[in-house]
PDB file of N, CA and C in Angstrom:
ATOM      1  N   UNK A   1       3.650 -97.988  -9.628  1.00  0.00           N
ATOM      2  CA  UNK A   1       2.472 -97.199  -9.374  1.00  0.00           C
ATOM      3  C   UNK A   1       2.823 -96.150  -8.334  1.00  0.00           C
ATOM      4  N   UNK A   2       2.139 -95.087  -8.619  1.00  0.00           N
ATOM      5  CA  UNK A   2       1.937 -93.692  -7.783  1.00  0.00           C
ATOM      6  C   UNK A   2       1.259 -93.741  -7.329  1.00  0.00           C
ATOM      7  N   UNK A   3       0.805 -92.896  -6.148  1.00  0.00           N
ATOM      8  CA  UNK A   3      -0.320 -92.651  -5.331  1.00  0.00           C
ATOM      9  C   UNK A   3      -0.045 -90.869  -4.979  1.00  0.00           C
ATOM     10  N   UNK A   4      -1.283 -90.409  -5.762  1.00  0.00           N
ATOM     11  CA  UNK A   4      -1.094 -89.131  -5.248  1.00  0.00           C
ATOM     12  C   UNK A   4      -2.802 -88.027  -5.083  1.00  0.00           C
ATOM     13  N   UNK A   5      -2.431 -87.249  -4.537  1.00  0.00           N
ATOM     14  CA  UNK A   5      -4.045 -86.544  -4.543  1.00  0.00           C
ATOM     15  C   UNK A   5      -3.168 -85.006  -4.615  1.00  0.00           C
ATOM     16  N   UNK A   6      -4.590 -83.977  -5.207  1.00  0.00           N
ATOM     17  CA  UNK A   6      -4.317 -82.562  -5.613  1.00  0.00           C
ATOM     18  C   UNK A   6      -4.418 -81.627  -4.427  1.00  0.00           C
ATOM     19  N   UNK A   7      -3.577 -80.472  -4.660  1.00  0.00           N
ATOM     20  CA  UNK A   7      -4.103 -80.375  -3.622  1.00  0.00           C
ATOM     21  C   UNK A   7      -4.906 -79.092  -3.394  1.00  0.00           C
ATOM     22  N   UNK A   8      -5.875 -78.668  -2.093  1.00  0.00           N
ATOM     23  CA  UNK A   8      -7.473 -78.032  -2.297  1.00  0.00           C
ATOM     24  C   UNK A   8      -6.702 -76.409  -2.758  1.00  0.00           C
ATOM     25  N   UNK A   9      -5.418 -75.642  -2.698  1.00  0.00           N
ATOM     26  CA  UNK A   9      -5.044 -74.307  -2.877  1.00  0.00           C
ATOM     27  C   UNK A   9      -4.304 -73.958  -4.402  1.00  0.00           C
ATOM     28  N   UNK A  10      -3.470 -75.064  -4.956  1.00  0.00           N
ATOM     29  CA  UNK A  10      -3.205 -74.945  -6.351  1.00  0.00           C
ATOM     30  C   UNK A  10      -3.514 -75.969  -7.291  1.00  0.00           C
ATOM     31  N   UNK A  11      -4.175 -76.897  -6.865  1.00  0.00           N
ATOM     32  CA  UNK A  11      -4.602 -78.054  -7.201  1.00  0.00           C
ATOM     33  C   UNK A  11      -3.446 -79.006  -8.146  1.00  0.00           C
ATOM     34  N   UNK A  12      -2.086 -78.775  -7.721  1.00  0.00           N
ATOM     35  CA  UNK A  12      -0.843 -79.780  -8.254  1.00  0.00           C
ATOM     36  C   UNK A  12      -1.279 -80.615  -7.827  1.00  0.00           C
ATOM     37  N   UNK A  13      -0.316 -81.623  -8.323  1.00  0.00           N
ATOM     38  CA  UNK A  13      -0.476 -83.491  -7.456  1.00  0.00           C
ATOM     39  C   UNK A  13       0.526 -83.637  -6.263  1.00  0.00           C
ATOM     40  N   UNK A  14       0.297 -83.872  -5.167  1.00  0.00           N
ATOM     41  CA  UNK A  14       1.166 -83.908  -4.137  1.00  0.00           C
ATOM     42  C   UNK A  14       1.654 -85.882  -4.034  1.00  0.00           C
ATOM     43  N   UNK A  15       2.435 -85.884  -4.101  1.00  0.00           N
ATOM     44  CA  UNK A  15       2.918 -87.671  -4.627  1.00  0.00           C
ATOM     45  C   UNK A  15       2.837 -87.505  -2.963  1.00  0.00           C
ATOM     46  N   UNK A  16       1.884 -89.127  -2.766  1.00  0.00           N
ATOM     47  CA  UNK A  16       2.192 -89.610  -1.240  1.00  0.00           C
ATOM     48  C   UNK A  16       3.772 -90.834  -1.169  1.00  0.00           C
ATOM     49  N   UNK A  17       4.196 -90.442   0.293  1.00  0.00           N
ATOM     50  CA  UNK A  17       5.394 -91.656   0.026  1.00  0.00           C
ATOM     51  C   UNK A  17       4.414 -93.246   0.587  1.00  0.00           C
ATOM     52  N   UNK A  18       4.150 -93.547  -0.460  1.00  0.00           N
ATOM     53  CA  UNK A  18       3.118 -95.178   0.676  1.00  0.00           C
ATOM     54  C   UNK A  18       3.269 -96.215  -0.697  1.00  0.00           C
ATOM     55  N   UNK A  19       3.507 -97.009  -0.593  1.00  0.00           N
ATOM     56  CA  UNK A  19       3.619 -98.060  -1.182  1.00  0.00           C
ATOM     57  C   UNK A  19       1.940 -99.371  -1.259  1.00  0.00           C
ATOM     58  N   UNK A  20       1.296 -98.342  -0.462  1.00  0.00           N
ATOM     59  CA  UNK A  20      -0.490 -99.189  -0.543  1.00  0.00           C
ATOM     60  C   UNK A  20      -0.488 -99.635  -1.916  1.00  0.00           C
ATOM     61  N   UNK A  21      -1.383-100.227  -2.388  1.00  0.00           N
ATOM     62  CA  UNK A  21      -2.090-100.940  -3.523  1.00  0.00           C
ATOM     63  C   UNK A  21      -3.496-101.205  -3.385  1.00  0.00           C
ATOM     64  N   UNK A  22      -4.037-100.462  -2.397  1.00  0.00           N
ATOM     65  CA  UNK A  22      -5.679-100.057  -2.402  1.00  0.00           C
ATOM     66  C   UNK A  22      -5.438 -99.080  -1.381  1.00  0.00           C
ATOM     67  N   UNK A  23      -7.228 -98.419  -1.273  1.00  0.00           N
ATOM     68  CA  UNK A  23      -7.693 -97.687  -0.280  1.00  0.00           C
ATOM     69  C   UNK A  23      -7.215 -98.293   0.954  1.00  0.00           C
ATOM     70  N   UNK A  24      -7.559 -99.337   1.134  1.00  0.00           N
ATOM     71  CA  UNK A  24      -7.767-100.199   2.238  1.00  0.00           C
ATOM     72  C   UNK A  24      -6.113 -99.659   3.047  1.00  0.00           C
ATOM     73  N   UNK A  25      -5.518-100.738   1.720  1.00  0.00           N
ATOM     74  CA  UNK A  25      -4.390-100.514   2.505  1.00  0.00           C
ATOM     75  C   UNK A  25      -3.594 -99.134   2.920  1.00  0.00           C
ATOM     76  N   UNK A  26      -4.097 -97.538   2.378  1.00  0.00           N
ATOM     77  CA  UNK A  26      -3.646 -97.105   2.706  1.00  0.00           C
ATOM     78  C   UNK A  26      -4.142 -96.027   3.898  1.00  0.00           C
ATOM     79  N   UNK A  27      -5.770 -96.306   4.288  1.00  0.00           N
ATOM     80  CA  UNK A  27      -6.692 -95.574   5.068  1.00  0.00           C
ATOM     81  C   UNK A  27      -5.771 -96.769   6.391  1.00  0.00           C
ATOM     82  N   UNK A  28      -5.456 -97.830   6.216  1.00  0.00           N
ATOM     83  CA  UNK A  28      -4.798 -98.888   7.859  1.00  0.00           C
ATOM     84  C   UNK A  28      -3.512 -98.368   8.237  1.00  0.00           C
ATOM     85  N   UNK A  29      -2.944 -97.616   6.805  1.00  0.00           N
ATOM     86  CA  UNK A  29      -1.477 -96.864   7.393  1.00  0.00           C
ATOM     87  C   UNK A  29      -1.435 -95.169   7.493  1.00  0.00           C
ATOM     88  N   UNK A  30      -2.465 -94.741   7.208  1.00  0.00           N
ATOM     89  CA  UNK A  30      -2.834 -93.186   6.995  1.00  0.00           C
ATOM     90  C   UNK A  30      -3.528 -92.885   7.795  1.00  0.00           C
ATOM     91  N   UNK A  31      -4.630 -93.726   7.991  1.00  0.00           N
ATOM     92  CA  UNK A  31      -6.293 -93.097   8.296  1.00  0.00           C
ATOM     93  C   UNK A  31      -6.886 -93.293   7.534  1.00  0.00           C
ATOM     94  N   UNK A  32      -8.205 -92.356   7.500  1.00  0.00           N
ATOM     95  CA  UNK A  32      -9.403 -92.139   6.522  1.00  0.00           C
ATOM     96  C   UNK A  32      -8.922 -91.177   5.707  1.00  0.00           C
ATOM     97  N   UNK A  33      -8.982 -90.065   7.026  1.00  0.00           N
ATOM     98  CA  UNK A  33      -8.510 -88.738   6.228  1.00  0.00           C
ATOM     99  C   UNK A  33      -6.984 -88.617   7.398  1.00  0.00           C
ATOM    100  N   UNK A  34      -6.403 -87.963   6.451  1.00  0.00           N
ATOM    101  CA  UNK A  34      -5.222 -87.689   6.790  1.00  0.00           C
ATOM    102  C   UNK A  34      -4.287 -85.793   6.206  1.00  0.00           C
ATOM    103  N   UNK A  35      -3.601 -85.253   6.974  1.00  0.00           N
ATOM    104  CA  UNK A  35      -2.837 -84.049   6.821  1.00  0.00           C
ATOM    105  C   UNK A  35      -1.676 -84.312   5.752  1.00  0.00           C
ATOM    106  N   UNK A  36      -1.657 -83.233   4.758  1.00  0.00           N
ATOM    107  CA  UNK A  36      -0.413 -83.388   4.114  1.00  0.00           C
ATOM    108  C   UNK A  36      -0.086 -81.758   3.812  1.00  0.00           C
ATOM    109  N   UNK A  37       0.996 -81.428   3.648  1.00  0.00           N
ATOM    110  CA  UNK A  37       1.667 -80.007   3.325  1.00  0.00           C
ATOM    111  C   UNK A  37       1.988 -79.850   1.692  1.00  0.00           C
ATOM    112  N   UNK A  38       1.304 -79.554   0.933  1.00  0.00           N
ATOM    113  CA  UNK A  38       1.333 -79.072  -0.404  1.00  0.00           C
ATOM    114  C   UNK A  38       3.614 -78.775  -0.443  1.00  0.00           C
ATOM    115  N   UNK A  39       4.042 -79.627  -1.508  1.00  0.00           N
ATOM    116  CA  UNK A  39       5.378 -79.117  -1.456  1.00  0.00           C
ATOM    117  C   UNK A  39       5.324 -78.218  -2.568  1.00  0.00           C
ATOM    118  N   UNK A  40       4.132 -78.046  -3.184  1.00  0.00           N
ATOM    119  CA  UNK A  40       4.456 -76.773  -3.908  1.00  0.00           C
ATOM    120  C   UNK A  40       4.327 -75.409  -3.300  1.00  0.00           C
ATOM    121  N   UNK A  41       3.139 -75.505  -2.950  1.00  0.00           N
ATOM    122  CA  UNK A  41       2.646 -74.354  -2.053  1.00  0.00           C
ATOM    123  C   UNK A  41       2.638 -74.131  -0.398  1.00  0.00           C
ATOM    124  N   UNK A  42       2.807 -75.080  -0.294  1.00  0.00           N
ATOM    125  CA  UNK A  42       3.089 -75.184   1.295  1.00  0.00           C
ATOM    126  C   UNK A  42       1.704 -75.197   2.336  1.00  0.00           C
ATOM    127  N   UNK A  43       0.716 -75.084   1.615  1.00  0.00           N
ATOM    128  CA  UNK A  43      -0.534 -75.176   2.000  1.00  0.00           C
ATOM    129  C   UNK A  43      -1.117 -76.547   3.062  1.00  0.00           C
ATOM    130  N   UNK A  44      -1.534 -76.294   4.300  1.00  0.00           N
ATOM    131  CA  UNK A  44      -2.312 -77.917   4.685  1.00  0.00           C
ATOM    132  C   UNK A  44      -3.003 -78.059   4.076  1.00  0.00           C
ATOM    133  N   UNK A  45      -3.280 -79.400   3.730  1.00  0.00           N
ATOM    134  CA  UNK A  45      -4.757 -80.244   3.233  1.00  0.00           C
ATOM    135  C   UNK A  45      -5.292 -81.030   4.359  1.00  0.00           C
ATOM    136  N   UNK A  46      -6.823 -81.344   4.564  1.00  0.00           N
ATOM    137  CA  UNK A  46      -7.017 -82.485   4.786  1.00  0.00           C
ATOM    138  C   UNK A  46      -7.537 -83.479   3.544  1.00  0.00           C
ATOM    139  N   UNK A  47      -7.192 -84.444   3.734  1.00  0.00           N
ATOM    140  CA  UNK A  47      -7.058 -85.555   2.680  1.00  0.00           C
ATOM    141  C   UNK A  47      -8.024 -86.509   2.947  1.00  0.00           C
ATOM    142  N   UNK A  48      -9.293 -86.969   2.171  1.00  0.00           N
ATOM    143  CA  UNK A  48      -9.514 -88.208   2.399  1.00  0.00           C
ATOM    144  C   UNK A  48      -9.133 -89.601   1.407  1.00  0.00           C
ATOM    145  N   UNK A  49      -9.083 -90.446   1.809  1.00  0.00           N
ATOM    146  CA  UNK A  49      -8.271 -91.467   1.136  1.00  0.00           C
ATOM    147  C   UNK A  49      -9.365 -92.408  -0.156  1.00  0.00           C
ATOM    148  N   UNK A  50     -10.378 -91.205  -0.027  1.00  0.00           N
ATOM    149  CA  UNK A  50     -10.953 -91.774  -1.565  1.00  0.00           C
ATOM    150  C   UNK A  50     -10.646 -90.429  -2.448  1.00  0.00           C
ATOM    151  N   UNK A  51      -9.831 -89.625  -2.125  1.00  0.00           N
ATOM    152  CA  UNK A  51      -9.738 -88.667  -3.673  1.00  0.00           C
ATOM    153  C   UNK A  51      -8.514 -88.950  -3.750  1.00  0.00           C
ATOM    154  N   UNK A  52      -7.761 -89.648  -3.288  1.00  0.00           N
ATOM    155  CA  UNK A  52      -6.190 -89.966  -3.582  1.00  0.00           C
ATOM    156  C   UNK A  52      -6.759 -90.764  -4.707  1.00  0.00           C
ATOM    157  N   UNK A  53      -5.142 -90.654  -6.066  1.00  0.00           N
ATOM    158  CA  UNK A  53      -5.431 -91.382  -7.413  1.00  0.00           C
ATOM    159  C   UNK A  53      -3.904 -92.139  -7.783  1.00  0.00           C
ATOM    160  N   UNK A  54      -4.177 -93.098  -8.418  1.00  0.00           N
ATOM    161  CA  UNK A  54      -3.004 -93.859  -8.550  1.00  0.00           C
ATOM    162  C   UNK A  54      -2.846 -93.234 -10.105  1.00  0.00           C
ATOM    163  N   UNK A  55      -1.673 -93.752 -10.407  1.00  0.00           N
ATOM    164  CA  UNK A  55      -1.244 -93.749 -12.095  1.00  0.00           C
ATOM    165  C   UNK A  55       0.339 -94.253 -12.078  1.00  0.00           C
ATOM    166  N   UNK A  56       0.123 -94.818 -13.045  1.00  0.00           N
ATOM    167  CA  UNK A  56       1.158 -95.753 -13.696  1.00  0.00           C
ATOM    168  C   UNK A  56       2.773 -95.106 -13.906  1.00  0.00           C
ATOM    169  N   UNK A  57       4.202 -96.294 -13.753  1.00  0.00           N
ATOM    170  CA  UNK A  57       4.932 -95.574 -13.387  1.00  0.00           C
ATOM    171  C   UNK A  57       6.130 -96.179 -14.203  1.00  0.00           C
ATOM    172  N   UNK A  58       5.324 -97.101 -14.947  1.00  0.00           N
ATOM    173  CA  UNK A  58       5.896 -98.383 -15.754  1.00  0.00           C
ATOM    174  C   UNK A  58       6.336 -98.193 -17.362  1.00  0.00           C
ATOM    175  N   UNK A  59       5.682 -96.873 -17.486  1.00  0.00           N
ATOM    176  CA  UNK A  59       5.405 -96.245 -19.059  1.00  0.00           C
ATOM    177  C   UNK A  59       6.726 -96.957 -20.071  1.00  0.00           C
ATOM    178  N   UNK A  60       7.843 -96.706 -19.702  1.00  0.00           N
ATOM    179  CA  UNK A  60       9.041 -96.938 -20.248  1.00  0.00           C
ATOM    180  C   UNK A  60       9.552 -97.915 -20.014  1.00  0.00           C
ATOM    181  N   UNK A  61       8.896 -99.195 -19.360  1.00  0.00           N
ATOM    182  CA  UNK A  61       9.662-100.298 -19.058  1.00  0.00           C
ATOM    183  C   UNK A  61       9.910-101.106 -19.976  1.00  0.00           C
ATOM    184  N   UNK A  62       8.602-101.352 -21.202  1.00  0.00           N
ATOM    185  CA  UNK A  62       8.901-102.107 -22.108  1.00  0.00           C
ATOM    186  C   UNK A  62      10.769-101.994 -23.269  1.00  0.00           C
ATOM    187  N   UNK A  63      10.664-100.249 -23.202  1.00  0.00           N
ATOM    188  CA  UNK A  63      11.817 -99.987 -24.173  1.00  0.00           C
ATOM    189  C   UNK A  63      12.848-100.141 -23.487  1.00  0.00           C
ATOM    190  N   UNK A  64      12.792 -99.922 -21.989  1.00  0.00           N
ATOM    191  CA  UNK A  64      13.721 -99.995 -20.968  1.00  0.00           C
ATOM    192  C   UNK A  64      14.617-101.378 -21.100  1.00  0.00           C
ATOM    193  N   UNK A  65      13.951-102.321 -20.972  1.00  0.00           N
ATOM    194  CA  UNK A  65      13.898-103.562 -20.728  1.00  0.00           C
ATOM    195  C   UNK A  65      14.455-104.464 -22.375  1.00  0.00           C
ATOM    196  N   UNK A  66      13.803-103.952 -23.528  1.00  0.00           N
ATOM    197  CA  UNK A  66      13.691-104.498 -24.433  1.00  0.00           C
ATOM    198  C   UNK A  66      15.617-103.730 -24.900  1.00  0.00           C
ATOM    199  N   UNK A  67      15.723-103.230 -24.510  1.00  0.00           N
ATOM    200  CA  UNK A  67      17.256-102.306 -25.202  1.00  0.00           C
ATOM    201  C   UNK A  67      18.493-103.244 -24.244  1.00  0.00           C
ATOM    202  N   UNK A  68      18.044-103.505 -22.496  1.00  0.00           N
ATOM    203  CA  UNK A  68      18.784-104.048 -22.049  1.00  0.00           C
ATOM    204  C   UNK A  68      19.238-105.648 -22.358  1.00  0.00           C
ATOM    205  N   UNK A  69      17.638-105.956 -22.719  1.00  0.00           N
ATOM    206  CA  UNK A  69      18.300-107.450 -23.417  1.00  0.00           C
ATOM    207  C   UNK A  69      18.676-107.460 -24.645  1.00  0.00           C
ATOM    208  N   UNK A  70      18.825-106.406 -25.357  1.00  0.00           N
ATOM    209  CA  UNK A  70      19.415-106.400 -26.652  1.00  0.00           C
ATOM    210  C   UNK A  70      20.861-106.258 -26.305  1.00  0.00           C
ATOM    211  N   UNK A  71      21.024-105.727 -25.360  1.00  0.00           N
ATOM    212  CA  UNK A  71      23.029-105.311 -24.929  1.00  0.00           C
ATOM    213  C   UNK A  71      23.426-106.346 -24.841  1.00  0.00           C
ATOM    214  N   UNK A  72      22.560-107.343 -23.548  1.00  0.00           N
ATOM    215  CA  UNK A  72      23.370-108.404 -23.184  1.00  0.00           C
ATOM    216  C   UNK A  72      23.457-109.565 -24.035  1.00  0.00           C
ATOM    217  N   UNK A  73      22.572-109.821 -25.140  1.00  0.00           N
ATOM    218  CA  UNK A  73      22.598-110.676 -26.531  1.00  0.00           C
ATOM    219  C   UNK A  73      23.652-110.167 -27.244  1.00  0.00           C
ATOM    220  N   UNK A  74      24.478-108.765 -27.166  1.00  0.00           N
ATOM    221  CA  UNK A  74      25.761-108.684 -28.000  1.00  0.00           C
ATOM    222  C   UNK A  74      26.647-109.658 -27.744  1.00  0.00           C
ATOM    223  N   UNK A  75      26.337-110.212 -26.420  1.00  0.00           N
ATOM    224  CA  UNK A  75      27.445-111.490 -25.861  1.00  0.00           C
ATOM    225  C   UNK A  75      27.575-112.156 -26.241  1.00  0.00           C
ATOM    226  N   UNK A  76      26.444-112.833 -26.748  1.00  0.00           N
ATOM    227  CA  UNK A  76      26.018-114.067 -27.605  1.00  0.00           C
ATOM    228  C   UNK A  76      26.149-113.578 -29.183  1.00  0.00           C
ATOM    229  N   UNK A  77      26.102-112.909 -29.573  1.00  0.00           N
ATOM    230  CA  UNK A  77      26.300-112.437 -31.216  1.00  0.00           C
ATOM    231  C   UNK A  77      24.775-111.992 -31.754  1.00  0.00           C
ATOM    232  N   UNK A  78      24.382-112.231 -33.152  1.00  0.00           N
ATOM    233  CA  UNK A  78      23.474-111.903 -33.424  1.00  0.00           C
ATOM    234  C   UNK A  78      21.891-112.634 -33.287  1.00  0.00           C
ATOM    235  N   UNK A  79      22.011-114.038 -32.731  1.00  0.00           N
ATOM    236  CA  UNK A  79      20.749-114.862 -32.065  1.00  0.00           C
ATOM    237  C   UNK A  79      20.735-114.237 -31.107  1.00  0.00           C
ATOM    238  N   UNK A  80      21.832-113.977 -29.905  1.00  0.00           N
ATOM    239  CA  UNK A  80      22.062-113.728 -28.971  1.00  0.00           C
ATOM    240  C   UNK A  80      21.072-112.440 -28.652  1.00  0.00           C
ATOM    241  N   UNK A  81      21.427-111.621 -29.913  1.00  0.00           N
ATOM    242  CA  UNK A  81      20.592-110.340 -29.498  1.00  0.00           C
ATOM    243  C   UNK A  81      19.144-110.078 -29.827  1.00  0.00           C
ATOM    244  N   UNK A  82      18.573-110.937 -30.834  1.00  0.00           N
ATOM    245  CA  UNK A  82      17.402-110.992 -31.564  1.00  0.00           C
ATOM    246  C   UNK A  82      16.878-111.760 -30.189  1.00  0.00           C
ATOM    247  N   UNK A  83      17.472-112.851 -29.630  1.00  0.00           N
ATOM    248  CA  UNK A  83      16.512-113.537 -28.012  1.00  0.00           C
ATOM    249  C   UNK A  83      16.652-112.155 -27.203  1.00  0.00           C
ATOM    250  N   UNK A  84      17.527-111.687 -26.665  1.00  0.00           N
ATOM    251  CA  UNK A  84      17.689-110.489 -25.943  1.00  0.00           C
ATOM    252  C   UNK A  84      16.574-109.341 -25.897  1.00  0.00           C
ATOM    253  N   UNK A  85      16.358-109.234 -27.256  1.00  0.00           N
ATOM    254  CA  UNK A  85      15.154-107.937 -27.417  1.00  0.00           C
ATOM    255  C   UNK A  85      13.962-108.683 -26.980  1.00  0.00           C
ATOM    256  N   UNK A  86      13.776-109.623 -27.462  1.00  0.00           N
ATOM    257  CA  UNK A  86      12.204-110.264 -27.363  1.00  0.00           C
ATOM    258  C   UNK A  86      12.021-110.420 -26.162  1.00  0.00           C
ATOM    259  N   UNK A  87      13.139-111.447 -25.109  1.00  0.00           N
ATOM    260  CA  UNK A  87      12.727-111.224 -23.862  1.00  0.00           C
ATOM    261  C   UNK A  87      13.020-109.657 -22.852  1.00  0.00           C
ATOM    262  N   UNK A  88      13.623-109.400 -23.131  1.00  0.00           N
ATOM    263  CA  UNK A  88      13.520-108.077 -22.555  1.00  0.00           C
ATOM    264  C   UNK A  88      11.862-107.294 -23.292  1.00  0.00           C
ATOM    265  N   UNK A  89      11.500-107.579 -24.231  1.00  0.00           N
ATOM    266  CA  UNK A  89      10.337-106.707 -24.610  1.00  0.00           C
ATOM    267  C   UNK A  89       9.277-107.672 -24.054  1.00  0.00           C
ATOM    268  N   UNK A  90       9.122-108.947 -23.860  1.00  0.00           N
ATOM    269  CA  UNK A  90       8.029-109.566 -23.072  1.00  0.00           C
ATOM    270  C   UNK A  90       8.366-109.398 -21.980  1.00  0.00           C
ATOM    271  N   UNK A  91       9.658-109.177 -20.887  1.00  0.00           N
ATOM    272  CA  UNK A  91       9.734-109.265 -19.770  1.00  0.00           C
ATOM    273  C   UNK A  91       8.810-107.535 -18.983  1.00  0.00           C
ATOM    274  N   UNK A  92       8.979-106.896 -19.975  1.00  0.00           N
ATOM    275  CA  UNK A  92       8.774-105.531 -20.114  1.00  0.00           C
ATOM    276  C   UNK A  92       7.347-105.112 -20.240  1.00  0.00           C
ATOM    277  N   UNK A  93       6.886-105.663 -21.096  1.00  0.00           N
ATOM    278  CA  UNK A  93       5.548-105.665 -21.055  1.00  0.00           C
ATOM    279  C   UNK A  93       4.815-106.420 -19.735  1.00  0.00           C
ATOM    280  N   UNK A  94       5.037-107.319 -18.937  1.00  0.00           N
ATOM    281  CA  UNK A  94       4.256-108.207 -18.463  1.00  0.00           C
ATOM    282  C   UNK A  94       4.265-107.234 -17.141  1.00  0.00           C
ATOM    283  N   UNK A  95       5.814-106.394 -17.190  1.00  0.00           N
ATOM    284  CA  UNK A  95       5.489-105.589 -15.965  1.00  0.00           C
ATOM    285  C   UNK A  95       4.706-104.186 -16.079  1.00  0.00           C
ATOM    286  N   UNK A  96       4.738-103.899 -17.134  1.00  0.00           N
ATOM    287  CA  UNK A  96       3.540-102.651 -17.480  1.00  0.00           C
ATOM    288  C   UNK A  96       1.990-103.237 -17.395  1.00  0.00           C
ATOM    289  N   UNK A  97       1.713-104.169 -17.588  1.00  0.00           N
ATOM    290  CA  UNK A  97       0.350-104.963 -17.440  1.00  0.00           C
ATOM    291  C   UNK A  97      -0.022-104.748 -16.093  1.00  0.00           C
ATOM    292  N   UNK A  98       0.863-105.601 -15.414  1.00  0.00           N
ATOM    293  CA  UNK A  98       1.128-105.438 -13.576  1.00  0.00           C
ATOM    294  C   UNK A  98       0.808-104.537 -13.515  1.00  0.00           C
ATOM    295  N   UNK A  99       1.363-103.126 -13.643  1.00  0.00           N
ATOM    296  CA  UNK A  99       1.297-101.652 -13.114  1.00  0.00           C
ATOM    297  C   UNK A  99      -0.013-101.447 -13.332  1.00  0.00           C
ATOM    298  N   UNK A 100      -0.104-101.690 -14.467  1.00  0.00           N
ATOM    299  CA  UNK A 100      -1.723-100.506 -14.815  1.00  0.00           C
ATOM    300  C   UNK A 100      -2.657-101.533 -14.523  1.00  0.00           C
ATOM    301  N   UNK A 101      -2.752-102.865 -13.838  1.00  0.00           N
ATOM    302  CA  UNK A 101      -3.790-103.200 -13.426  1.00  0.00           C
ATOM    303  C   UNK A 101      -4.098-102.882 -11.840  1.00  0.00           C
ATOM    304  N   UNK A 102      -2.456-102.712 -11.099  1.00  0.00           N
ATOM    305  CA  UNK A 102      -3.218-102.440  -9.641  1.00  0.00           C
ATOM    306  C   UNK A 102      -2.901-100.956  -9.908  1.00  0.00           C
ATOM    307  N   UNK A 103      -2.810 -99.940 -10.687  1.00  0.00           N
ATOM    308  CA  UNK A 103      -3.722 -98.623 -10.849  1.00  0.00           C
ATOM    309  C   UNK A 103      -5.107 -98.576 -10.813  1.00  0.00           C
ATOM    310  N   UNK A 104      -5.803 -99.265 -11.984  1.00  0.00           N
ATOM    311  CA  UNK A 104      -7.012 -99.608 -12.091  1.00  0.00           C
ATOM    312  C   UNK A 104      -7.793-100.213 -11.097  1.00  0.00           C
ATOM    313  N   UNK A 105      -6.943-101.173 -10.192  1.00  0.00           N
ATOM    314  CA  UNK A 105      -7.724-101.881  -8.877  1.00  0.00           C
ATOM    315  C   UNK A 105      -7.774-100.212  -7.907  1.00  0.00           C
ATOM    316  N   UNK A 106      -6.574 -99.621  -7.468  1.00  0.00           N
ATOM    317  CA  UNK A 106      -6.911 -98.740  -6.805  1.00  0.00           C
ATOM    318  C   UNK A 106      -7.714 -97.386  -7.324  1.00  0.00           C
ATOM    319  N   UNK A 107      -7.611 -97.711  -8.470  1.00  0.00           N
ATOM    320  CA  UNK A 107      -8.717 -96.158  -8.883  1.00  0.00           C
ATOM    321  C   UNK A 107      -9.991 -96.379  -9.000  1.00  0.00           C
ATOM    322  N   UNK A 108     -10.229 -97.838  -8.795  1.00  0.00           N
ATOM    323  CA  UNK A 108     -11.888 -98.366  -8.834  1.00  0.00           C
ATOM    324  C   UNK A 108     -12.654 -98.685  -7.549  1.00  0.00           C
ATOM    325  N   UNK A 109     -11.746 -98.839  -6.841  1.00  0.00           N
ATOM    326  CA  UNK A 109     -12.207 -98.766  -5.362  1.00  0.00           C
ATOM    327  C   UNK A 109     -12.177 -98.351  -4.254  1.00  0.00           C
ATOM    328  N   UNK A 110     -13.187 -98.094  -3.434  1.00  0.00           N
ATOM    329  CA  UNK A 110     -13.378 -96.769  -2.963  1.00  0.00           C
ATOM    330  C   UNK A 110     -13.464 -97.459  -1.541  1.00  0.00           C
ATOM    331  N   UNK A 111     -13.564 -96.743  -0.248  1.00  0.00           N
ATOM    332  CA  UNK A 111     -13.834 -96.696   1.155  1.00  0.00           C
ATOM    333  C   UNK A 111     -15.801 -96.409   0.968  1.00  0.00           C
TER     334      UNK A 111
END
């Protein structure tokens, strides 16, 4: 997951560096509102920490994941690789689930 807000002069997404997983947690390491410098435009913002937006970062993990356990099942031969894909494609999925649910926790709750 991302955390980012637009910003008020070209309205790009300015990615914050914070690793929060709510408001909460990131108004206890930020503030409420907080200063950031547009790296596109170079513009100040002030920021408050309910228009910051999360989004998902996981998009490619399933194929990611599902190709790597197909490599390492070449080891094993052809069971080897048919187990390989499946768990790499469930291991893959369970972490895209993860992602886009604490997106959804932080895009639903507010200060």
């Amino acid at each position: 997951m991302k955390i980012f807000c637009n910003c008020n002069s070209c309205s790009r997404k300015v990615y914050l560096a914070s690793e929060a997983k709510t408001r909460y947690q990131l108004s206890r390491a930020w503030g409420i509102t907080f200063s950031i410098i547009c790296v596109h435009c170079r513009s100040k913002n002030q920021v408050h920490v309910n228009l910051v937006r999360a989004e998902s970062t996981k998009n490619n993990m399933p194929i990611a994941t599902t190709i790597g356990g197909g490599l390492l099942g070449i080891l094993a031969g052809p069971l080897g690789i048919i187990i390989g894909l499946a768990a790499g494609g469930i291991s893959g999925g369970a972490v895209t689930y993860n992602d886009n649910n604490d997106v959804k926790t932080f895009n639903n709750n507010y200060l």
